[in-house]
PDB file of N, CA and C in Angstrom:
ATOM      1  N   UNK A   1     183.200 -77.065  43.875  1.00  0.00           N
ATOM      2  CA  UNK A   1     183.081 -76.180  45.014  1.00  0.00           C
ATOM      3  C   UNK A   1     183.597 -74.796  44.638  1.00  0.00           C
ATOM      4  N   UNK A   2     182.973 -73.728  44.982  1.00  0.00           N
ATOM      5  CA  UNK A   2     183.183 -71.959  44.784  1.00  0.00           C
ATOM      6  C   UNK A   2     184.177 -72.201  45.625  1.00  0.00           C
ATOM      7  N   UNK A   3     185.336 -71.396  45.198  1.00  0.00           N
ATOM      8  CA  UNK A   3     186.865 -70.929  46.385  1.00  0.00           C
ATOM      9  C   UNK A   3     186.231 -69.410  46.933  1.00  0.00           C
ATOM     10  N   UNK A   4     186.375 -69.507  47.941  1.00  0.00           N
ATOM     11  CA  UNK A   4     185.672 -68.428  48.164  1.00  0.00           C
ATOM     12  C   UNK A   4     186.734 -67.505  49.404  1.00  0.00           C
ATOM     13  N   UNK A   5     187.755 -68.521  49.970  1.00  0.00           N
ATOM     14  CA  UNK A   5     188.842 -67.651  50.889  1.00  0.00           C
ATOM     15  C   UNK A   5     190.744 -67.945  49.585  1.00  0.00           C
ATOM     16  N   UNK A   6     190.674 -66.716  50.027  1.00  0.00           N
ATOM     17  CA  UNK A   6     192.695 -67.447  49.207  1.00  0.00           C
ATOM     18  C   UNK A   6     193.313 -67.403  50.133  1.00  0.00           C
ATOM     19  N   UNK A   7     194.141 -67.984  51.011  1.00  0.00           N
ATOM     20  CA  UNK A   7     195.020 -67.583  51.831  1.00  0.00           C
ATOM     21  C   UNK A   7     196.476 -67.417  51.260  1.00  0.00           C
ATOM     22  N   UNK A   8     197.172 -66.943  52.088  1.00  0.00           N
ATOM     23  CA  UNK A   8     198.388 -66.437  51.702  1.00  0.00           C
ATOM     24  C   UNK A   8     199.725 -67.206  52.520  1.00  0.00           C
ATOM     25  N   UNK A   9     200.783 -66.998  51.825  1.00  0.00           N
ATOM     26  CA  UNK A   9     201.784 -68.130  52.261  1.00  0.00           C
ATOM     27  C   UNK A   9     202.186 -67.979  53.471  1.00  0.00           C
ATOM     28  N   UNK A  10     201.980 -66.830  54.359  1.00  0.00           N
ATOM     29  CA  UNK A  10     202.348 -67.108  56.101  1.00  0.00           C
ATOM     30  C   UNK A  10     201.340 -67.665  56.571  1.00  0.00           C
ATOM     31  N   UNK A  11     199.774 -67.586  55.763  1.00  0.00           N
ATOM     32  CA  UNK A  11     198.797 -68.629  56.801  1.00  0.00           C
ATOM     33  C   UNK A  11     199.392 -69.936  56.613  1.00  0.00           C
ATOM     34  N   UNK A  12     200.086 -70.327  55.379  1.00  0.00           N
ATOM     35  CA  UNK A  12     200.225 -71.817  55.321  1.00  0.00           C
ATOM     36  C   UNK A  12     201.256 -72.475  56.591  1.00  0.00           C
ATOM     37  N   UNK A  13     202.510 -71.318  55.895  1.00  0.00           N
ATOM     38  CA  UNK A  13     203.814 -71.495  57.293  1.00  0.00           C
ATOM     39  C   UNK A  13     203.014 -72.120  58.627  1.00  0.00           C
ATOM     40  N   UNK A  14     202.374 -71.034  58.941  1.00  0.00           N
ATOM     41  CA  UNK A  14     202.013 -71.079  60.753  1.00  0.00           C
ATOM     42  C   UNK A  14     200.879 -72.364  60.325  1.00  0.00           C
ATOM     43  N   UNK A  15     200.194 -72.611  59.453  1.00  0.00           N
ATOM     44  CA  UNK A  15     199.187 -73.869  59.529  1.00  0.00           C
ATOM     45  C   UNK A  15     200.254 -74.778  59.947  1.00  0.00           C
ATOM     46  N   UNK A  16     201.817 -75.094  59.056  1.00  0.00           N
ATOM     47  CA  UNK A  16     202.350 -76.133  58.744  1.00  0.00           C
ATOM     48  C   UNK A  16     203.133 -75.841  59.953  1.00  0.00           C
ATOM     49  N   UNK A  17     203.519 -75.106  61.028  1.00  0.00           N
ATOM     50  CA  UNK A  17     204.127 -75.062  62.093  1.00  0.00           C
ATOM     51  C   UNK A  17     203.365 -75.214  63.604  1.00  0.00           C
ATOM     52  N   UNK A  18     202.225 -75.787  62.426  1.00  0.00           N
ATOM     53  CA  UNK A  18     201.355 -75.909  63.989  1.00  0.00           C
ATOM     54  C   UNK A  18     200.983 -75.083  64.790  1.00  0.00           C
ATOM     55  N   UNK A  19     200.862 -73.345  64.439  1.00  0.00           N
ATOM     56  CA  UNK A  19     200.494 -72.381  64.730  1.00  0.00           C
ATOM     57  C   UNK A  19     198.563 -72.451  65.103  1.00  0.00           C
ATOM     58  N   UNK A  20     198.304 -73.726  66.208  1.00  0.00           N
ATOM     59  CA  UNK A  20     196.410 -73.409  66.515  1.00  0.00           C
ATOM     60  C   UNK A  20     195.951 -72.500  66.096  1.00  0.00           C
ATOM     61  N   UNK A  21     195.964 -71.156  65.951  1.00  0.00           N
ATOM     62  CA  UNK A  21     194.630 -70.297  65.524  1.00  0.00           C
ATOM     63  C   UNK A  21     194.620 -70.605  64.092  1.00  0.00           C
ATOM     64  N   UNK A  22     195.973 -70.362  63.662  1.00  0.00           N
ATOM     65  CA  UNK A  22     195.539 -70.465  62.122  1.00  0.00           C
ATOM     66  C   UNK A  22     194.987 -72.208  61.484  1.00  0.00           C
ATOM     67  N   UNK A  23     195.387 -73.134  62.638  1.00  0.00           N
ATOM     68  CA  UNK A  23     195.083 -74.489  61.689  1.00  0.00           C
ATOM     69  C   UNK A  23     193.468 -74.572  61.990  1.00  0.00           C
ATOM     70  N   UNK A  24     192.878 -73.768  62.947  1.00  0.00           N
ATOM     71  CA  UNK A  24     191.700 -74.070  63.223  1.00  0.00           C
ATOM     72  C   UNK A  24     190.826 -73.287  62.837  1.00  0.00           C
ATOM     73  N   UNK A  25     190.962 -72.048  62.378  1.00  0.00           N
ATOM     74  CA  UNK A  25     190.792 -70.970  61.242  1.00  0.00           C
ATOM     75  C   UNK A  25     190.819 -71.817  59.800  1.00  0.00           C
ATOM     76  N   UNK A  26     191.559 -72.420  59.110  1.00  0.00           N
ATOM     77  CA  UNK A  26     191.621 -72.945  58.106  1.00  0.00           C
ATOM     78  C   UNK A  26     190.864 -74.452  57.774  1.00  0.00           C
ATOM     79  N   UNK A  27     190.863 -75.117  59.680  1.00  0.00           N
ATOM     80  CA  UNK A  27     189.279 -76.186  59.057  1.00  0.00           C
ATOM     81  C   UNK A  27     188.305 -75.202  59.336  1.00  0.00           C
ATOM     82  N   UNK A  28     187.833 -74.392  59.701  1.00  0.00           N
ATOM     83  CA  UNK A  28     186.521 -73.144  59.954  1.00  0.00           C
ATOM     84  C   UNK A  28     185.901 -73.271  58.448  1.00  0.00           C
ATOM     85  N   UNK A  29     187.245 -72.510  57.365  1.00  0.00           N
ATOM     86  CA  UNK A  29     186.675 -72.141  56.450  1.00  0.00           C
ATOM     87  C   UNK A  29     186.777 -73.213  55.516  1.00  0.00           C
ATOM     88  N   UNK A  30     187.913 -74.465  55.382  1.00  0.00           N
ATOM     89  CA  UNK A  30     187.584 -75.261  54.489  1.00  0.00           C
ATOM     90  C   UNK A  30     186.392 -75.407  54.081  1.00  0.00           C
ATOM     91  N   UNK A  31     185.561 -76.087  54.334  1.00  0.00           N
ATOM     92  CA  UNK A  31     184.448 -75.980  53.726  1.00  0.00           C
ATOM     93  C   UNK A  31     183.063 -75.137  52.494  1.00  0.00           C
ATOM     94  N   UNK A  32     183.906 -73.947  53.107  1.00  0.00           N
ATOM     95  CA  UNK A  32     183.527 -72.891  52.115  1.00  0.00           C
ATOM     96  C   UNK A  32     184.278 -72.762  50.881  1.00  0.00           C
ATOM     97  N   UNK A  33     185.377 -73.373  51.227  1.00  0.00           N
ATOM     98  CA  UNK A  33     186.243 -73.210  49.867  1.00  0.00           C
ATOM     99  C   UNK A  33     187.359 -72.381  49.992  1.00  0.00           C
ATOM    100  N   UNK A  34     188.588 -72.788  50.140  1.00  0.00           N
ATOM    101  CA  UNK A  34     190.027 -72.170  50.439  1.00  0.00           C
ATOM    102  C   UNK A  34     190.812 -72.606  49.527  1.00  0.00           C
ATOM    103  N   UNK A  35     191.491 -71.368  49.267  1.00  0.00           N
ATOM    104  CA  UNK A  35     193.124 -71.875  47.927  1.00  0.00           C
ATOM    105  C   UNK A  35     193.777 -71.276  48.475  1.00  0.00           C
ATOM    106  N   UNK A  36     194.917 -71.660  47.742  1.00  0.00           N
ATOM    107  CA  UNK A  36     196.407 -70.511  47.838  1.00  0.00           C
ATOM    108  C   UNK A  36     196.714 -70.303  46.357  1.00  0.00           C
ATOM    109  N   UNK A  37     197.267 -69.046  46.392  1.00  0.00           N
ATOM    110  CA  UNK A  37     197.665 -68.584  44.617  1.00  0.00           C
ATOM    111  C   UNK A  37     198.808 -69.110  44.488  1.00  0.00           C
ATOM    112  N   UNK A  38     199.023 -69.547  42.864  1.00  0.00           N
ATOM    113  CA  UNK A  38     200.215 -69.957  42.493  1.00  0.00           C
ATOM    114  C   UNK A  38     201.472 -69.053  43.157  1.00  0.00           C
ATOM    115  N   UNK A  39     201.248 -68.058  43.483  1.00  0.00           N
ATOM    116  CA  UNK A  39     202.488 -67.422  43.656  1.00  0.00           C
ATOM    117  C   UNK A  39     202.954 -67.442  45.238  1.00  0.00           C
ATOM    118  N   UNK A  40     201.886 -68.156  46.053  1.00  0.00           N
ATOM    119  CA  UNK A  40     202.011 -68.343  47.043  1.00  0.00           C
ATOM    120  C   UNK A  40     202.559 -69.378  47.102  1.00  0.00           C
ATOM    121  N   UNK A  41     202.731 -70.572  46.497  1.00  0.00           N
ATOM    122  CA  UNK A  41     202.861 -71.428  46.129  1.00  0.00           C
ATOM    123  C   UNK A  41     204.450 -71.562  45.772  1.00  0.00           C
ATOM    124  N   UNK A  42     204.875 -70.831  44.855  1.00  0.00           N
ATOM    125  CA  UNK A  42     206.208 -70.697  44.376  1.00  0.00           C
ATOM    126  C   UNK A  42     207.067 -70.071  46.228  1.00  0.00           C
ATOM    127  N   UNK A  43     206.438 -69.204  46.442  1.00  0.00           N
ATOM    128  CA  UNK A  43     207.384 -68.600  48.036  1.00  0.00           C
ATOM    129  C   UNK A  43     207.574 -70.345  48.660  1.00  0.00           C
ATOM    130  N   UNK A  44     206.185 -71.024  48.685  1.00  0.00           N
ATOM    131  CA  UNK A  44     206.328 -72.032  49.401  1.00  0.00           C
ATOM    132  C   UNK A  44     207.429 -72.897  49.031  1.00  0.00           C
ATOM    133  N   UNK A  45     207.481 -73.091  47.599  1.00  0.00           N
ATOM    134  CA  UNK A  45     208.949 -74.041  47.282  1.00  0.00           C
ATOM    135  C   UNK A  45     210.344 -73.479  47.364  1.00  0.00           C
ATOM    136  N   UNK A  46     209.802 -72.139  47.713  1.00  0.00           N
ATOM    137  CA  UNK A  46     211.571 -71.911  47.945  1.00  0.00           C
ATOM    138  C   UNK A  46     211.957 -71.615  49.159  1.00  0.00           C
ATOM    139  N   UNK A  47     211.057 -71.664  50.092  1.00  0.00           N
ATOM    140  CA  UNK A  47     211.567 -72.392  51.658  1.00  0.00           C
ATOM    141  C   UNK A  47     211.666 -73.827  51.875  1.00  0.00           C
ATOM    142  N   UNK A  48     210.816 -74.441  51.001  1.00  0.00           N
ATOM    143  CA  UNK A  48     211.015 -76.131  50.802  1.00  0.00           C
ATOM    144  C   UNK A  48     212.462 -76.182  50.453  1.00  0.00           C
ATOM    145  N   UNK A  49     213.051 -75.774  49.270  1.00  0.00           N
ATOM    146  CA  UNK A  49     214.027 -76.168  48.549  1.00  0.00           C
ATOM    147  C   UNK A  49     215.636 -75.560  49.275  1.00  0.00           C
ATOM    148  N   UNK A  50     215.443 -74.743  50.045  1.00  0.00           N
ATOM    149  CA  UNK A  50     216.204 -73.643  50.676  1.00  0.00           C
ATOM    150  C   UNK A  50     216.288 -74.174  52.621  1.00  0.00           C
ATOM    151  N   UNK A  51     215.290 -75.066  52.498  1.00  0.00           N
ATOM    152  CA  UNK A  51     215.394 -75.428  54.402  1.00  0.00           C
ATOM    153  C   UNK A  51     216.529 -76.656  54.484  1.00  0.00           C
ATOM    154  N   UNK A  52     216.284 -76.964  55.676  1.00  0.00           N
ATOM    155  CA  UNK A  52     217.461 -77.931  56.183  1.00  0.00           C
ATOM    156  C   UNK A  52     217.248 -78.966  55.971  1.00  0.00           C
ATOM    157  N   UNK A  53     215.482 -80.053  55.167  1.00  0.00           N
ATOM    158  CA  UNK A  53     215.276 -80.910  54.632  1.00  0.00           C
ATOM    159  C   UNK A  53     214.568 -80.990  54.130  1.00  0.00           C
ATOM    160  N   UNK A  54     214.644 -80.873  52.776  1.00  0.00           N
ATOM    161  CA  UNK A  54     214.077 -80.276  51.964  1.00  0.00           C
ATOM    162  C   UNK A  54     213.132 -81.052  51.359  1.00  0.00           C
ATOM    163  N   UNK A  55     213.624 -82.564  51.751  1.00  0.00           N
ATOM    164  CA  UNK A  55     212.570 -83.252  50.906  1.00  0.00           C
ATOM    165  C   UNK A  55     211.241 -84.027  52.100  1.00  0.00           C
ATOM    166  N   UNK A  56     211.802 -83.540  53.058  1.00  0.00           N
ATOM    167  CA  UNK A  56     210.531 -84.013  54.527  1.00  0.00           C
ATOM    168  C   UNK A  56     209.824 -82.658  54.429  1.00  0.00           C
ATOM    169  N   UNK A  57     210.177 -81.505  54.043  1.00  0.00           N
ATOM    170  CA  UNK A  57     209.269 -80.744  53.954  1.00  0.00           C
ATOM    171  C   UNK A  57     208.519 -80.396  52.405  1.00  0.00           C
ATOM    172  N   UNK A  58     209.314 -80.884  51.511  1.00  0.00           N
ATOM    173  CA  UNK A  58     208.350 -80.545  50.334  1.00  0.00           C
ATOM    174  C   UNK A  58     207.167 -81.853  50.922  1.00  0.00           C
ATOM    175  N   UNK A  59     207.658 -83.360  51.237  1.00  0.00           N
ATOM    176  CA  UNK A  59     206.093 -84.573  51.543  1.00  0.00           C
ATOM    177  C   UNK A  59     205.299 -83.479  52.504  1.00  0.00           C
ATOM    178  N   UNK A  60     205.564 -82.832  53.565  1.00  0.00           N
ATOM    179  CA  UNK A  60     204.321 -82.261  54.297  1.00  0.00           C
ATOM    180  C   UNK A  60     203.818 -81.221  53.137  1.00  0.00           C
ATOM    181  N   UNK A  61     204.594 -80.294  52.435  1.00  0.00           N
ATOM    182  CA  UNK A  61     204.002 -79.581  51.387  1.00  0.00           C
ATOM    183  C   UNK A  61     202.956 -80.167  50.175  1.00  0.00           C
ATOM    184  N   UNK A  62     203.166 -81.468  50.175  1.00  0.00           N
ATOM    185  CA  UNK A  62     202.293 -82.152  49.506  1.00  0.00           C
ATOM    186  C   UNK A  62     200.631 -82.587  50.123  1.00  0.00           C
ATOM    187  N   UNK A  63     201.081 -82.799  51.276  1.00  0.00           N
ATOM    188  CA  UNK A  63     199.704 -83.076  51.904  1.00  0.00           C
ATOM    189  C   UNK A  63     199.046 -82.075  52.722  1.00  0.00           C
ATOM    190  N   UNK A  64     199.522 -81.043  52.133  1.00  0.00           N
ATOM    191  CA  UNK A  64     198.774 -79.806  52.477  1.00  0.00           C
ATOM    192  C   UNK A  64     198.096 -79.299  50.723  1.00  0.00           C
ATOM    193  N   UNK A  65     198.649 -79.543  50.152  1.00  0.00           N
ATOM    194  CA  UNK A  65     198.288 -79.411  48.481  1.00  0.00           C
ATOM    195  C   UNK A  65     197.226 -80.342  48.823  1.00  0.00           C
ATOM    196  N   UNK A  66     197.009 -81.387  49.139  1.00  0.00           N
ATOM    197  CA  UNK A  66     196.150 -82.461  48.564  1.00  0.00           C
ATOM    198  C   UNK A  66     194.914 -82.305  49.017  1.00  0.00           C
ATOM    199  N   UNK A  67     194.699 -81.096  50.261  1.00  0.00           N
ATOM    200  CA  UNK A  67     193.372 -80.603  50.617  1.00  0.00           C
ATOM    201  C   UNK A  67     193.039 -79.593  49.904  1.00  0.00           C
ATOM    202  N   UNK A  68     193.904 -78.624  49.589  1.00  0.00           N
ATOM    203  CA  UNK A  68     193.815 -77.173  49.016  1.00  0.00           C
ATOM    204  C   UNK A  68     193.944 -77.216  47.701  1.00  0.00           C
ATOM    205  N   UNK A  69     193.197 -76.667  46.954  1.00  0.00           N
ATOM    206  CA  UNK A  69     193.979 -76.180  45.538  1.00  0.00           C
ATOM    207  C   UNK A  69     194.393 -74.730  45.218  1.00  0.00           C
ATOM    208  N   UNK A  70     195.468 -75.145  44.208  1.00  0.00           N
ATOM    209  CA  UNK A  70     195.988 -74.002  43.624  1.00  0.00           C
ATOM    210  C   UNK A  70     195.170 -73.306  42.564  1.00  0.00           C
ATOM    211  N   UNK A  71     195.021 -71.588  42.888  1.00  0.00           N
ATOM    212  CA  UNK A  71     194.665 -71.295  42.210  1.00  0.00           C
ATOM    213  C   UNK A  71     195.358 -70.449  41.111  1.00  0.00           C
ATOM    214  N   UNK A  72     195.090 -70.978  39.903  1.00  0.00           N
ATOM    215  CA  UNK A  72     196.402 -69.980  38.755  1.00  0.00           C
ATOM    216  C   UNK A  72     196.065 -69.035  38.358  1.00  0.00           C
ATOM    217  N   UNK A  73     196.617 -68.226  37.754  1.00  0.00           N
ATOM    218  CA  UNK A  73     196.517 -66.582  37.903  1.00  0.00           C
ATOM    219  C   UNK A  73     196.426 -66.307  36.213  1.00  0.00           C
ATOM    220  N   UNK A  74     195.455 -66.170  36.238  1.00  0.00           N
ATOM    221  CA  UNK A  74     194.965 -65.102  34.835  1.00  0.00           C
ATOM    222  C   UNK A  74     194.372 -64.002  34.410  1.00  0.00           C
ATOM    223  N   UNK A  75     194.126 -63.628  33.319  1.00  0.00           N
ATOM    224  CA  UNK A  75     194.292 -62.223  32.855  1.00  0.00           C
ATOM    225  C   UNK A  75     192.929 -61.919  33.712  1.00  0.00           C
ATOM    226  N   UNK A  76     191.731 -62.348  33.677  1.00  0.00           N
ATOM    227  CA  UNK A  76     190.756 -61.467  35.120  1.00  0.00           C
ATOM    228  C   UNK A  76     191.338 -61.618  36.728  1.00  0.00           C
ATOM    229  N   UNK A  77     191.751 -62.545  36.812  1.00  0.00           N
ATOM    230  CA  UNK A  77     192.525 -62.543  38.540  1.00  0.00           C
ATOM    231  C   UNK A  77     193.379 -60.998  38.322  1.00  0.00           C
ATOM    232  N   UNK A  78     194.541 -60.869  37.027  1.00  0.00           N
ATOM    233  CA  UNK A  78     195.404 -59.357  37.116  1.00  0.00           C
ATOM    234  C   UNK A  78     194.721 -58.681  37.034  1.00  0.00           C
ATOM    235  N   UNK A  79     193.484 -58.116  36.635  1.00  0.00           N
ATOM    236  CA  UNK A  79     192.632 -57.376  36.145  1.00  0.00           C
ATOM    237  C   UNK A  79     191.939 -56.780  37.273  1.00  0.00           C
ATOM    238  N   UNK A  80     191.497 -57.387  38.499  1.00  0.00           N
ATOM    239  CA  UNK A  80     190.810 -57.939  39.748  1.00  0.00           C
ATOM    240  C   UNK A  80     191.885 -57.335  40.375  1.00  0.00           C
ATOM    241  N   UNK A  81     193.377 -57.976  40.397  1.00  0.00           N
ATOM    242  CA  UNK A  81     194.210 -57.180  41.279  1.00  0.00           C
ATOM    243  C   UNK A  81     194.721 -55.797  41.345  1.00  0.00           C
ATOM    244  N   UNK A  82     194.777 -55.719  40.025  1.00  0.00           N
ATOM    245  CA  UNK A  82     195.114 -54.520  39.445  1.00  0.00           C
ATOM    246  C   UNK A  82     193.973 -53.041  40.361  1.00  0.00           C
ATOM    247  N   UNK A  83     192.761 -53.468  40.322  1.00  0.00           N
ATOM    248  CA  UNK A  83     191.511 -52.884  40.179  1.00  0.00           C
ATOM    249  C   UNK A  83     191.691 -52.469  42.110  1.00  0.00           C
ATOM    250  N   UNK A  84     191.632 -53.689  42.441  1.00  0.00           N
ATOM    251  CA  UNK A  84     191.372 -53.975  43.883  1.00  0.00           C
ATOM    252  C   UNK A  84     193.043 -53.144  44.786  1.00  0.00           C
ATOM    253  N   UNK A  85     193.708 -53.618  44.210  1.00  0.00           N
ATOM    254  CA  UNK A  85     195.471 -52.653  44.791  1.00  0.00           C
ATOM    255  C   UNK A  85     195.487 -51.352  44.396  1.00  0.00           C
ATOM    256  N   UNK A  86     194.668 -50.536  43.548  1.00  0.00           N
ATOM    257  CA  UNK A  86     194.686 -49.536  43.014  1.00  0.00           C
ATOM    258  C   UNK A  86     193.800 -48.511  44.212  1.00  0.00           C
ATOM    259  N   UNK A  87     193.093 -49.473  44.821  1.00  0.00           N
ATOM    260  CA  UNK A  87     191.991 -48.325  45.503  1.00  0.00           C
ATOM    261  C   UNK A  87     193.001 -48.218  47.185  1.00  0.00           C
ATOM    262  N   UNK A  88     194.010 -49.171  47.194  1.00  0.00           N
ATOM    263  CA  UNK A  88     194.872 -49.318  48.653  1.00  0.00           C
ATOM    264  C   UNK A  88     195.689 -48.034  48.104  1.00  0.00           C
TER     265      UNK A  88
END
């Protein structure tokens, strides 16, 4: 499947807090293809590792991984960002 949306680590928060627009926004586009970047990814474990239970929230962090994949960041993704943050 083409990834074709990335979301970013406050869509996940409010997905995983049960925030409706965004969980219903995120089955919308599943289908088309949704990730989160590794680095979104890393913010995510250090509210996992840093909350008040850390290991009931890394299992929901898992079964939110197990729909989504991660996408890892290489030299055309920096290249892409570089390109794309340059014109902001």
């Amino acid at each position: 499947m083409k990834l074709r949306y990335l979301v970013d680590t406050d869509w996940v928060i409010d997905h995983l807090n049960n925030i409706q627009a965004t969980t219903e926004k995120l089955l919308e586009l599943e289908p088309k293809g949704v990730a989160l970047s590794v680095m979104s990814l890393a913010e995510l474990y250090e509210g996992v590792f840093y909350s008040r239970d850390p290991e009931k929230n890394e299992t929901i962090l898992d079964m939110f991984l197990s729909r989504f994949p991660v996408m890892e960041v290489d030299q055309d993704i920096c290249q892409c960002f570089g390109r794309e943050r340059g014109k902001l």
